[in-house]
Protein backbone atom coordinates (compact mmCIF):
# COMPACT_ATOMS: atom_id res chain seq x y z
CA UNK A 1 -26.07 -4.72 -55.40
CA UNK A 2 -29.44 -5.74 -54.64
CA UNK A 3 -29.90 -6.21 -50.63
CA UNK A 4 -33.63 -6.63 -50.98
CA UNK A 5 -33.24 -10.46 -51.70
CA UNK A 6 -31.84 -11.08 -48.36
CA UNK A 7 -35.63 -10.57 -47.03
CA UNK A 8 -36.59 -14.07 -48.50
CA UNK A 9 -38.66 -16.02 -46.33
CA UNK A 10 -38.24 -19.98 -46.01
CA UNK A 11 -40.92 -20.67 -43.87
CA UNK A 12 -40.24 -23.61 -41.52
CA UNK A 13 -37.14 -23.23 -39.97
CA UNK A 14 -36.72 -26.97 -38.94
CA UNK A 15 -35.28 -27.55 -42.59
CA UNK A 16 -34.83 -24.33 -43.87
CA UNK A 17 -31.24 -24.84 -43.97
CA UNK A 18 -29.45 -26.53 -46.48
CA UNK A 19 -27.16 -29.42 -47.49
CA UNK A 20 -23.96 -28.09 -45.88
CA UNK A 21 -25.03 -29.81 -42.39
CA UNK A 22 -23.82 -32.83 -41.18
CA UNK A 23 -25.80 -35.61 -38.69
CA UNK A 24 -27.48 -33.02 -37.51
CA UNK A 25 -29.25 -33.81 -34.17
CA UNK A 26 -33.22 -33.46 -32.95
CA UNK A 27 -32.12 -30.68 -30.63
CA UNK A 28 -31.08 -28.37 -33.64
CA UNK A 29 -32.90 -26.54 -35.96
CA UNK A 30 -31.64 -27.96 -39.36
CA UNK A 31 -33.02 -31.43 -39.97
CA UNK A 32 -31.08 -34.41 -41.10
CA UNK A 33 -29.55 -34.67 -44.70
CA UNK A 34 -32.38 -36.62 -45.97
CA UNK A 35 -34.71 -33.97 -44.58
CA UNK A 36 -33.03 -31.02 -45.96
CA UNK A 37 -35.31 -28.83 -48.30
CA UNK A 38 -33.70 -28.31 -51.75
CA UNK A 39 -31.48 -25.15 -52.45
CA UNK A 40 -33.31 -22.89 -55.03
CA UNK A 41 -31.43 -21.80 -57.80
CA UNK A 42 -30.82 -17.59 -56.94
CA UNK A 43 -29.29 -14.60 -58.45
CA UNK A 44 -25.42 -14.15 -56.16
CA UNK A 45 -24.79 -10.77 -54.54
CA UNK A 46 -21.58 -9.51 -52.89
CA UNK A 47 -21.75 -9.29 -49.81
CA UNK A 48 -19.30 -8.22 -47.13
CA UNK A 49 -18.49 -9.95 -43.78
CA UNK A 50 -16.27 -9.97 -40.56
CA UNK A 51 -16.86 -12.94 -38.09
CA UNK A 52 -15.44 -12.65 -35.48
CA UNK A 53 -16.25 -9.62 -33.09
CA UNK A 54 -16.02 -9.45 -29.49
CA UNK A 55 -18.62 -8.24 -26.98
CA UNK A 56 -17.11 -6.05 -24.48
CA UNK A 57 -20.19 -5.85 -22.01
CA UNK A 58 -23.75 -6.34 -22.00
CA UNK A 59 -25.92 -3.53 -22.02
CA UNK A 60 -26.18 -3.52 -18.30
CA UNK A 61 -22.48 -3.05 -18.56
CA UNK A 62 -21.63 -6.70 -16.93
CA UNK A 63 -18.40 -7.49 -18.19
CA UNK A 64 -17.93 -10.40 -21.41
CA UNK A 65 -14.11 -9.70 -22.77
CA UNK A 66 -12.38 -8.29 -20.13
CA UNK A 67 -9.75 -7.14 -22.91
CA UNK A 68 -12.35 -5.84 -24.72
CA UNK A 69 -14.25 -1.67 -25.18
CA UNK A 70 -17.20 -1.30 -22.58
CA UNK A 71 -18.44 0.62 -25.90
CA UNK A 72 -18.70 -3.30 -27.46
CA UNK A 73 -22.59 -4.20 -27.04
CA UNK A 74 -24.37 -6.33 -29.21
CA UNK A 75 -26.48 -3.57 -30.09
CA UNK A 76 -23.71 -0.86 -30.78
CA UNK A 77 -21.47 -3.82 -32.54
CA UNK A 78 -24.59 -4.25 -35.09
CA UNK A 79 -25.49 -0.24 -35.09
CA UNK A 80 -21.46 -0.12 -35.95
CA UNK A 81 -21.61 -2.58 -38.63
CA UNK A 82 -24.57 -1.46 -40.31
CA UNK A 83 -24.48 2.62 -40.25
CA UNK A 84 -20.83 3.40 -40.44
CA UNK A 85 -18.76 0.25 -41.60
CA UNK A 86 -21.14 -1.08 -44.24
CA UNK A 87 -20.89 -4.83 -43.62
CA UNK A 88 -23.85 -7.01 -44.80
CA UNK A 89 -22.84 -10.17 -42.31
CA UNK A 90 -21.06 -9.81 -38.85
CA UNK A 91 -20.19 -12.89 -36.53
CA UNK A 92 -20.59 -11.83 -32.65
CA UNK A 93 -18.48 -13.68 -30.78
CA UNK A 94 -19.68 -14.51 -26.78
CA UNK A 95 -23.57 -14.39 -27.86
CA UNK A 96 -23.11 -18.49 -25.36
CA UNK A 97 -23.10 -15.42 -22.50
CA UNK A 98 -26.37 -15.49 -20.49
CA UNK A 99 -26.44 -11.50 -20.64
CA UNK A 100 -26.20 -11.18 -24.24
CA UNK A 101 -28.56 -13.79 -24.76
CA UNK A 102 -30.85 -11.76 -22.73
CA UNK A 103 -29.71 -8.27 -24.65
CA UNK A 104 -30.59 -10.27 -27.84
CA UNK A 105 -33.74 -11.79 -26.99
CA UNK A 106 -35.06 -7.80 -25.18
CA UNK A 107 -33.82 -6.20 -28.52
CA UNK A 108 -36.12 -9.21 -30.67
CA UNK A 109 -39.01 -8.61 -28.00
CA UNK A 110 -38.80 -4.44 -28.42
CA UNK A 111 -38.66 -5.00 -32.81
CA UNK A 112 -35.25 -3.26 -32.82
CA UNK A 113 -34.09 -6.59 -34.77
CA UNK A 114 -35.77 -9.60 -36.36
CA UNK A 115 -34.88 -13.37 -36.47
CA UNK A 116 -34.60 -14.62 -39.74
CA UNK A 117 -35.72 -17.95 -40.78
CA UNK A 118 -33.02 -18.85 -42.84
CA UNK A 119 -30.38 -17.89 -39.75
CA UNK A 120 -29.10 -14.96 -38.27
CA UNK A 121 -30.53 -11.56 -36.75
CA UNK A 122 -31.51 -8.99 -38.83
CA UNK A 123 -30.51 -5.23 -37.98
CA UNK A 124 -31.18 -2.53 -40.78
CA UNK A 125 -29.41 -4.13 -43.98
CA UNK A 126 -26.86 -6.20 -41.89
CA UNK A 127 -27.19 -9.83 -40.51
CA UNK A 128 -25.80 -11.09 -37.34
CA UNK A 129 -24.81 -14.74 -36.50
CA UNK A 130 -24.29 -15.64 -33.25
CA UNK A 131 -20.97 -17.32 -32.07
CA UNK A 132 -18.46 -18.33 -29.31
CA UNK A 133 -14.84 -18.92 -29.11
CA UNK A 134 -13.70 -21.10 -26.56
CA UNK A 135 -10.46 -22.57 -25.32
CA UNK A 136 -9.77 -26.12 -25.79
CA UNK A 137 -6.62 -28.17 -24.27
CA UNK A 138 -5.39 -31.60 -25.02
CA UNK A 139 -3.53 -33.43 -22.41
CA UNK A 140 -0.10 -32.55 -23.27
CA UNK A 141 -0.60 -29.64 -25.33
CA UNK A 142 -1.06 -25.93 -25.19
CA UNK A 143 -4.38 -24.14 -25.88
CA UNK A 144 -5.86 -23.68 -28.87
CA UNK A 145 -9.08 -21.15 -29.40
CA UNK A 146 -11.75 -22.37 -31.49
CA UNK A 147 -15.28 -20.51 -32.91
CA UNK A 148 -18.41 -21.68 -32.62
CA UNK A 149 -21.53 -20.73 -35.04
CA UNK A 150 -25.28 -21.30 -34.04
CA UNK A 151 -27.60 -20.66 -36.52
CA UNK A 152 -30.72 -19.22 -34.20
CA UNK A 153 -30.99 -17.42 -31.35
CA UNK A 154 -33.14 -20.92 -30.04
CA UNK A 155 -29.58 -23.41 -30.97
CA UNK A 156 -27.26 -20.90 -29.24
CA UNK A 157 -29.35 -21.18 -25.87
CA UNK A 158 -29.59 -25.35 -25.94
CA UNK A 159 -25.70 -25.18 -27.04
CA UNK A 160 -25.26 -22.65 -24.03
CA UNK A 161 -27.03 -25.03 -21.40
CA UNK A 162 -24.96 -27.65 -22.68
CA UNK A 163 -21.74 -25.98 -21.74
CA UNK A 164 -22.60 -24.39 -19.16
CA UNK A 165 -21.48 -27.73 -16.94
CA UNK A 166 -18.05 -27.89 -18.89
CA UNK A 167 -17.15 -24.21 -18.58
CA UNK A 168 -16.04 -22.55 -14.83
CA UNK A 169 -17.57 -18.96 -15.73
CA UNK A 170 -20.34 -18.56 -18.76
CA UNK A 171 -20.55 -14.89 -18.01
CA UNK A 172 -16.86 -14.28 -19.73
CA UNK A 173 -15.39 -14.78 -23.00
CA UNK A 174 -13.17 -17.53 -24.81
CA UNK A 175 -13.69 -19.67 -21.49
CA UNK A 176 -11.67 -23.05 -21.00
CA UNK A 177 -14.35 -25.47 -22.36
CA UNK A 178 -13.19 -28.96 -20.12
CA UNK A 179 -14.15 -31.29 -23.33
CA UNK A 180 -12.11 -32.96 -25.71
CA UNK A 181 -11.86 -30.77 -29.32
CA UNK A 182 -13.31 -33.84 -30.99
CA UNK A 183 -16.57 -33.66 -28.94
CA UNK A 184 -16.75 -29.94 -29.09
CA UNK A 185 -16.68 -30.53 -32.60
CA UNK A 186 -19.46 -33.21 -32.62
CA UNK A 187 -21.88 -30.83 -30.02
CA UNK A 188 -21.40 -27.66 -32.65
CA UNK A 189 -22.57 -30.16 -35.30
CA UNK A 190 -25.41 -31.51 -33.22
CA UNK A 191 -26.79 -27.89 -32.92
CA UNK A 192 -26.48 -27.26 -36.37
CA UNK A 193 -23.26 -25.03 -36.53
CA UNK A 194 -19.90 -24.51 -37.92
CA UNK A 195 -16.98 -24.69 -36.13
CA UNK A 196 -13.94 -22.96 -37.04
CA UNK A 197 -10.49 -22.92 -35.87
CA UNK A 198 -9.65 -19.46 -34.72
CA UNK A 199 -6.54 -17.13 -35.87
CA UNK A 200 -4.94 -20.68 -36.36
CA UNK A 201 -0.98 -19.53 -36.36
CA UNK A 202 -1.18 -16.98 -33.44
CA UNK A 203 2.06 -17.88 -30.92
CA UNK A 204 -0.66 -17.94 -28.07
CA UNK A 205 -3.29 -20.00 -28.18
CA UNK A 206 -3.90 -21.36 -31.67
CA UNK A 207 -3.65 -24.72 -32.89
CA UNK A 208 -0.48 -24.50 -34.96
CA UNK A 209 0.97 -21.44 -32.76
CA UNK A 210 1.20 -23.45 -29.56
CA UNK A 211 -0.55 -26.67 -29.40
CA UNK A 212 -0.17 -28.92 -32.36
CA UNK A 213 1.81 -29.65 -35.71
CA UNK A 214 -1.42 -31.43 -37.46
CA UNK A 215 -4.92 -30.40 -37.27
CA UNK A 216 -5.59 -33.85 -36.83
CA UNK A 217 -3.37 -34.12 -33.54
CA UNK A 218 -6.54 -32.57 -31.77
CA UNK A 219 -9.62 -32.23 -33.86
CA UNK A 220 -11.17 -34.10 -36.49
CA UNK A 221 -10.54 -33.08 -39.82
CA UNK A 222 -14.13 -34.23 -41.56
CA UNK A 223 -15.83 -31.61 -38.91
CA UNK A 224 -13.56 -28.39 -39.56
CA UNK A 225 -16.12 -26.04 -41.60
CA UNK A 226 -13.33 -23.75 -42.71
CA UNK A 227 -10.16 -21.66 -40.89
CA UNK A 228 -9.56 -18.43 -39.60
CA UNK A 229 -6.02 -17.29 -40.67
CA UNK A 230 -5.43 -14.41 -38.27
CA UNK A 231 -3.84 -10.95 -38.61
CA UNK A 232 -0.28 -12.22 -38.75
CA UNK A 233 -0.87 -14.61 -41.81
CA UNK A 234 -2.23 -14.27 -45.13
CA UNK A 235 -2.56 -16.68 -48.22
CA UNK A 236 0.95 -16.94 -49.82
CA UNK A 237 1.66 -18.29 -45.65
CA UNK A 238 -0.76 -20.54 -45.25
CA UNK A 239 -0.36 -22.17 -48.92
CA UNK A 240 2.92 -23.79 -47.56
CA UNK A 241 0.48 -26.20 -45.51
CA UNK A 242 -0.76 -28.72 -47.95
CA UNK A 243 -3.33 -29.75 -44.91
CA UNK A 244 -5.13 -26.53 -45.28
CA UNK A 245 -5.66 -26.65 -48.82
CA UNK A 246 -9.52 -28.40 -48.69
CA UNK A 247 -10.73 -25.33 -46.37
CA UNK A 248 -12.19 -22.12 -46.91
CA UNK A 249 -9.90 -19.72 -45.47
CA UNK A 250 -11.59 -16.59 -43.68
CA UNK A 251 -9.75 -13.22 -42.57
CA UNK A 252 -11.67 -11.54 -39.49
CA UNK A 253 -10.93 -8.92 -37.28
CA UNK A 254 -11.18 -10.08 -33.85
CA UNK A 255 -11.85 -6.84 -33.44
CA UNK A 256 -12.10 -6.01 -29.20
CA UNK A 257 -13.29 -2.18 -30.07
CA UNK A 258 -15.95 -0.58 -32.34
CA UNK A 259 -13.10 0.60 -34.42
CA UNK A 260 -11.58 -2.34 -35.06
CA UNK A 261 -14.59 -4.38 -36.77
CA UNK A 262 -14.11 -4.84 -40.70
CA UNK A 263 -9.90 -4.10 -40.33
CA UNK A 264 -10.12 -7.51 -42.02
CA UNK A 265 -13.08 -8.98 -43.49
CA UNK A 266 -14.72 -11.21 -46.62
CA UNK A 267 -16.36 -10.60 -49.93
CA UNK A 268 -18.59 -13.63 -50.10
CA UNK A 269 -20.91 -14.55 -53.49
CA UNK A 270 -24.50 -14.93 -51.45
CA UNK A 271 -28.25 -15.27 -52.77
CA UNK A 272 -29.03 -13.06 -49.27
CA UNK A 273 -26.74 -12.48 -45.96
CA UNK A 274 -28.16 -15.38 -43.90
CA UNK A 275 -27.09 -17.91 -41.67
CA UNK A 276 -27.85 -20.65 -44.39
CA UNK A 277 -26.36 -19.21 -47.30
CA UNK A 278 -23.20 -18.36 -45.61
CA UNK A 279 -22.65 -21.78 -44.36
CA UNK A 280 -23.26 -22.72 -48.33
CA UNK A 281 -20.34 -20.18 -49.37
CA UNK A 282 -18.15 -21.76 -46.64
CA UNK A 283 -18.42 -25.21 -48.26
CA UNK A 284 -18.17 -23.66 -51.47
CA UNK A 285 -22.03 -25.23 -52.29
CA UNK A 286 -24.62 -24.41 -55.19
CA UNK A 287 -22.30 -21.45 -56.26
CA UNK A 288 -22.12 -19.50 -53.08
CA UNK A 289 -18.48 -18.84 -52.15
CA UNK A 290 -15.80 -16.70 -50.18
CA UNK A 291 -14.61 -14.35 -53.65
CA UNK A 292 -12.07 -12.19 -51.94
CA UNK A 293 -10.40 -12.34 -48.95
CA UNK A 294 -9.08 -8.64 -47.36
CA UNK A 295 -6.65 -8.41 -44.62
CA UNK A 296 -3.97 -6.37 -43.46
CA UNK A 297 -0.24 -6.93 -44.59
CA UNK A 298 0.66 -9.97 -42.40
CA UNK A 299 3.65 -7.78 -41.26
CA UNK A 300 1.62 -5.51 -39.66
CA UNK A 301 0.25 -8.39 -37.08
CA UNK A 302 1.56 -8.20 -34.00
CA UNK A 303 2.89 -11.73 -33.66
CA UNK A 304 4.30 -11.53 -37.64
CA UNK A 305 8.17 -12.34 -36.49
CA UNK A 306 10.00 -13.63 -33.54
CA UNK A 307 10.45 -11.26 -31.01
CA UNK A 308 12.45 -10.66 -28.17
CA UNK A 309 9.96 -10.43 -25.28
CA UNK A 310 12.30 -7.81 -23.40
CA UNK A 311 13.40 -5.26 -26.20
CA UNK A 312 10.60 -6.30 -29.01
CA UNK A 313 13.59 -6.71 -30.99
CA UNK A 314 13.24 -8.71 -34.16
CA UNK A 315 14.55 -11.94 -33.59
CA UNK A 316 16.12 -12.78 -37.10
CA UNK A 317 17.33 -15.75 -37.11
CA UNK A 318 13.63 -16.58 -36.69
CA UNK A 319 14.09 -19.54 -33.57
CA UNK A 320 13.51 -19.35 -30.04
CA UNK A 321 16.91 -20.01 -29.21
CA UNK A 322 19.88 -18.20 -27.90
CA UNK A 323 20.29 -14.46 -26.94
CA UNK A 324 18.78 -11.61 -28.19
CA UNK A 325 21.61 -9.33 -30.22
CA UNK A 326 20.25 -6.05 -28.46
CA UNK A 327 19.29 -6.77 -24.66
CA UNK A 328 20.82 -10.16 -24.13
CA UNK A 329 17.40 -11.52 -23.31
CA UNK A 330 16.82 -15.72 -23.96
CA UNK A 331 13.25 -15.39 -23.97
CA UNK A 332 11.38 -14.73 -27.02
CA UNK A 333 7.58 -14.90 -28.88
CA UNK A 334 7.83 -17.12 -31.81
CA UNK A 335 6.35 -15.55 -34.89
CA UNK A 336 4.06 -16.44 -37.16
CA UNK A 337 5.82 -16.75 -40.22
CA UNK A 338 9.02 -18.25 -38.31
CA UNK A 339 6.14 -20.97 -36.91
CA UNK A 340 4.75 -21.97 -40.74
CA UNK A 341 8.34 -22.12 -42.42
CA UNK A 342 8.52 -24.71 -39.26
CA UNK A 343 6.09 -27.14 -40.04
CA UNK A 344 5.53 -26.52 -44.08
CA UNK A 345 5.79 -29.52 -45.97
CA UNK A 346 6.21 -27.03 -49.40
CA UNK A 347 8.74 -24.51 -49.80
CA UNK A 348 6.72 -22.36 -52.10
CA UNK A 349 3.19 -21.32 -52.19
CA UNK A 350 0.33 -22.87 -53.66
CA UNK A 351 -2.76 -21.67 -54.75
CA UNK A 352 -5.78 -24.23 -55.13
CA UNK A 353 -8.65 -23.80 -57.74
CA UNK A 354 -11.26 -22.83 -55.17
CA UNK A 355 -8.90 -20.25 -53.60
CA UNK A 356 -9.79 -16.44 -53.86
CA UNK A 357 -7.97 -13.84 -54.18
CA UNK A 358 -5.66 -12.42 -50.82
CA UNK A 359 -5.95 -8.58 -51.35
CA UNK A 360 -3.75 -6.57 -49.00
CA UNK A 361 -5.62 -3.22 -47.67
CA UNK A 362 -5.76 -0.76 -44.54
CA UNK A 363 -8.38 0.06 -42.98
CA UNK A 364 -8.76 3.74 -42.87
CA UNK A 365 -7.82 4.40 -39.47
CA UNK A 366 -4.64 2.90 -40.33
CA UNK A 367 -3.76 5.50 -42.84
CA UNK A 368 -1.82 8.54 -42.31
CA UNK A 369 -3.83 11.60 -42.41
CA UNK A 370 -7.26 9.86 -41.71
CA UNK A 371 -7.92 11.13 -38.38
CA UNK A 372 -11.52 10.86 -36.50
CA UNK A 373 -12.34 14.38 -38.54
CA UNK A 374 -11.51 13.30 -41.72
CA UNK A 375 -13.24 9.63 -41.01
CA UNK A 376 -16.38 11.29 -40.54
CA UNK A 377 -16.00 13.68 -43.78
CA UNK A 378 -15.76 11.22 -45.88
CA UNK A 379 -18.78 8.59 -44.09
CA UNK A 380 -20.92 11.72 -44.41
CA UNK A 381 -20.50 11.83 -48.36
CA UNK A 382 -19.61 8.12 -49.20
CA UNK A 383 -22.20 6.31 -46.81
CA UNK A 384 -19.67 3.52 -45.30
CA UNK A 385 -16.09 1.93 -44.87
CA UNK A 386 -16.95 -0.49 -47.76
CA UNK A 387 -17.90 2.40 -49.68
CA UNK A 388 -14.86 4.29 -49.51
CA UNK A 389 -12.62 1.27 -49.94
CA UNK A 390 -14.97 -0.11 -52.85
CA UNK A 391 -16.29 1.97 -54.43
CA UNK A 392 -14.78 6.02 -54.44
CA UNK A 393 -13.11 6.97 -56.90
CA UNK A 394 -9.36 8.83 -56.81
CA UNK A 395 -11.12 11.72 -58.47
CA UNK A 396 -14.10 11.34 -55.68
CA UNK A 397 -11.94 10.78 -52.88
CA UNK A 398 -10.07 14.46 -53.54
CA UNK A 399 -12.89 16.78 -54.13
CA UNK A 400 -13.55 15.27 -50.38
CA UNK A 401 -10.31 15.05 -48.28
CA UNK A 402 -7.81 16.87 -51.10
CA UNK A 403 -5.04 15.05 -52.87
CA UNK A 404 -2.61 14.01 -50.33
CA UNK A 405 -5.02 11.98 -48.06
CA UNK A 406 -7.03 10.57 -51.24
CA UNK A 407 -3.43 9.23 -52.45
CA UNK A 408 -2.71 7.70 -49.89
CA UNK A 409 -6.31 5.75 -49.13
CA UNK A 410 -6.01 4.89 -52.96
CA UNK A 411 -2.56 3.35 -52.09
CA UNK A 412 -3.66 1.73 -48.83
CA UNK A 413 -6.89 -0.34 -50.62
CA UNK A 414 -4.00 -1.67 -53.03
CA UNK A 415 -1.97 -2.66 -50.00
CA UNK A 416 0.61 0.36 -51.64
CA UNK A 417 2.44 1.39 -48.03
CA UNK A 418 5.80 1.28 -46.93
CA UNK A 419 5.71 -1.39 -43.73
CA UNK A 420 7.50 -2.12 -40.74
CA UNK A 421 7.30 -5.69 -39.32
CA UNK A 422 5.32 -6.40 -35.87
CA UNK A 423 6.25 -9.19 -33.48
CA UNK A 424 6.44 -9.89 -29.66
CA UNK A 425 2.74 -8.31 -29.32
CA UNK A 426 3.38 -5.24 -30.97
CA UNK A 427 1.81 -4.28 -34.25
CA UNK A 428 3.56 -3.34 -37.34
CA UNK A 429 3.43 0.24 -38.46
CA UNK A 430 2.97 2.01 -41.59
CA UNK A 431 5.88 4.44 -42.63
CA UNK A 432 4.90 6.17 -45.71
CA UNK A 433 3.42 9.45 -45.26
């Protein structure tokens, strides 16, 4: 794979970007559809990309996700990304925050990264785009978290200004946002972004786990870009929700340390790793697409079953009602798959025509054997995470770690472990040794 294409220049940025946009306003930096400059036919590239990655703190250390690693900067999130997990295209979540905006723009000023004019920050061979997630709530309804993608560092401070009246705290993360969906939704547009539903199944705070039975109950359907599935879900799930079938479906991290980024991610069909030709791939445009989706085993999420919220028992009868069988406990987390066998309106899978494949894998901190040592062994020969789980082969993989530990990372890229089922907040575990 050729990364050198990704260093294509567009010139002015004002209409750089291409037909995926819609209405876009004067106070963004894509110009309206009849404006847009023509996509140029391009040799495709795979490319490799997680989404959705928390920051942690600024580099003054001034908190963002409380939840989150102090280790989680923008700069050591990219240096991550690029030197040791091998991603081409990273979404940082919380960029809205006026420190990282500030981190960003010192890092730009000191030529430690570059702007691109097709969207996104360049670091080394790796491309950041700058989101948000924030919190929306309907009258009514629980809260649902939601993602928000900017395509320049310019459109995420005017989209920052404009919530910073409609948010308590701007400093934090995945803030209450005090606007309807629906406008949220129009305002991302306006700037020239993509808005995404985040982890959309999760028991807290998603729009099927605790706030609606329709995506149309609370946002508009026309201005949903594409949908995050979350760690408790994958593709066989969500095919039971005829709804869903018209969207891209993307598996991130959500990753809240440095270790975390890439333990799900996307291989994505790209001319370059850019703002612009991602947004293609996520409308499935002039060729570009999502080709492969890899996440964990959705048994492995935390929130995969109901749970007692007392004993973490698995509640198997799969409702929220009556007693648990081991504590006696009547309060419970309702899982994920419990939730979608809820509200499907099909009782088997289905698979549309644009749909890649769902590939089960580990990453290799998940496997048995792989400790921090043996991690760093095999970076020092292979490069990165992507090249290990890509592109080593068995044979490779033992004249570096031995048999036994190159079995069982051969096994964990096919998704080849023996499971046991999270729920109730606690993740799932793998048993085979």
């Amino acid at each position: 794979m050729s990364n050198n294409s990704s260093n294509s220049k567009s010139g002015n940025s004002s209409n750089s970007y291409s037909d995926y946009n819609r209405n876009s306003s004067s106070n963004g930096d894509i110009g309206k559809a009849t404006e847009r400059a023509p996509v140029p036919q391009a040799d495709l590239h795979t490319y490799y990309g997680d989404f959705h990655i928390h920051i942690g703190r600024t580099s003054r250390q001034e908190p963002v996700k409380i939840s989150a690693s102090r280790n989680l900067t923008f700069e050591a999130i990219a240096k991550e990304a690029a030197e040791r997990k091998g991603l081409h295209l990273i979404g940082v979540i919380d960029a809205h925050a006026p420190g990282v905006l500030r981190d960003i723009e010192e890092l730009l000023d000191a030529g430690e990264m570059e702007e691109l004019p097709e969207g996104g920050i360049r670091y080394q061979q790796t491309t950041v785009l700058l989101g948000t997630e924030l919190e929306i709530r309907e009258p009514g309804r629980g809260a649902a978290h939601v993602l928000c993608y900017l395509p320049s560092l310019a459109a995420m401070k005017r989209f920052s200004a404009w919530l910073t009246p409609h948010i308590t705290n701007m400093t934090l993360s995945t803030q209450r946002v005090y606007v309807s969906g629906r406008a949220l939704q129009a305002e991302t547009i306006a700037h020239g972004g993509l808005f995404i539903p985040a982890h959309i199944f999760t028991p807290h705070k998603s729009v099927y786990g605790n706030c609606a039975d329709k995506l149309a109950d609370v946002l508009d359907v026309e201005l949903i870009d594409a949908v995050e599935l979350g760690l408790s879900a994958d593709s066989d799930m969500a095919g039971l929700l005829s709804e869903l079938d018209r969207y891209t479906w993307l598996t991130n991290s959500d990753a809240h340390s440095l270790a975390k980024i890439a333990r799900e991610y996307n291989a994505l069909q790209l001319a370059a790793p850019t703002f612009q030709e991602w947004a293609l791939a996520v409308h499935r445009q002039h060729g570009r697409h999502v080709s492969a989706n890899y996440g964990l085993n959705p048994r492995l999420g935390k929130y995969h079953r109901t749970s007692c919220t007392l004993c973490f028992s698995i509640h198997t009868s799969g409702s929220t009602a009556g007693v648990c069988e081991h504590c006696g406990s009547s309060k419970f987390v309702r899982g994920v798959l419990d939730r979608i066998e809820q509200i499907a309106d099909r009782s088997l899978p289905h698979r549309v025509e644009h749909r890649p494949p769902y590939i089960h894998q580990f990453p290799l901190e998940y496997i048995p054997g792989v400790g921090p040592k043996t991690y760093n062994r095999l970076l020092a020969h292979f490069g990165t995470e992507m090249a290990v789980l890509h592109n080593a082969t068995l044979q490779q993989l033992t004249e570096v770690v031995g048999e036994k530990t190159a079995v069982l990372i051969d096994k964990a890229r096919r998704g080849d472990l023996e499971l046991q089922s999270g729920g109730g907040g606690i993740y799932g575990k793998v048993l085979s040794t």
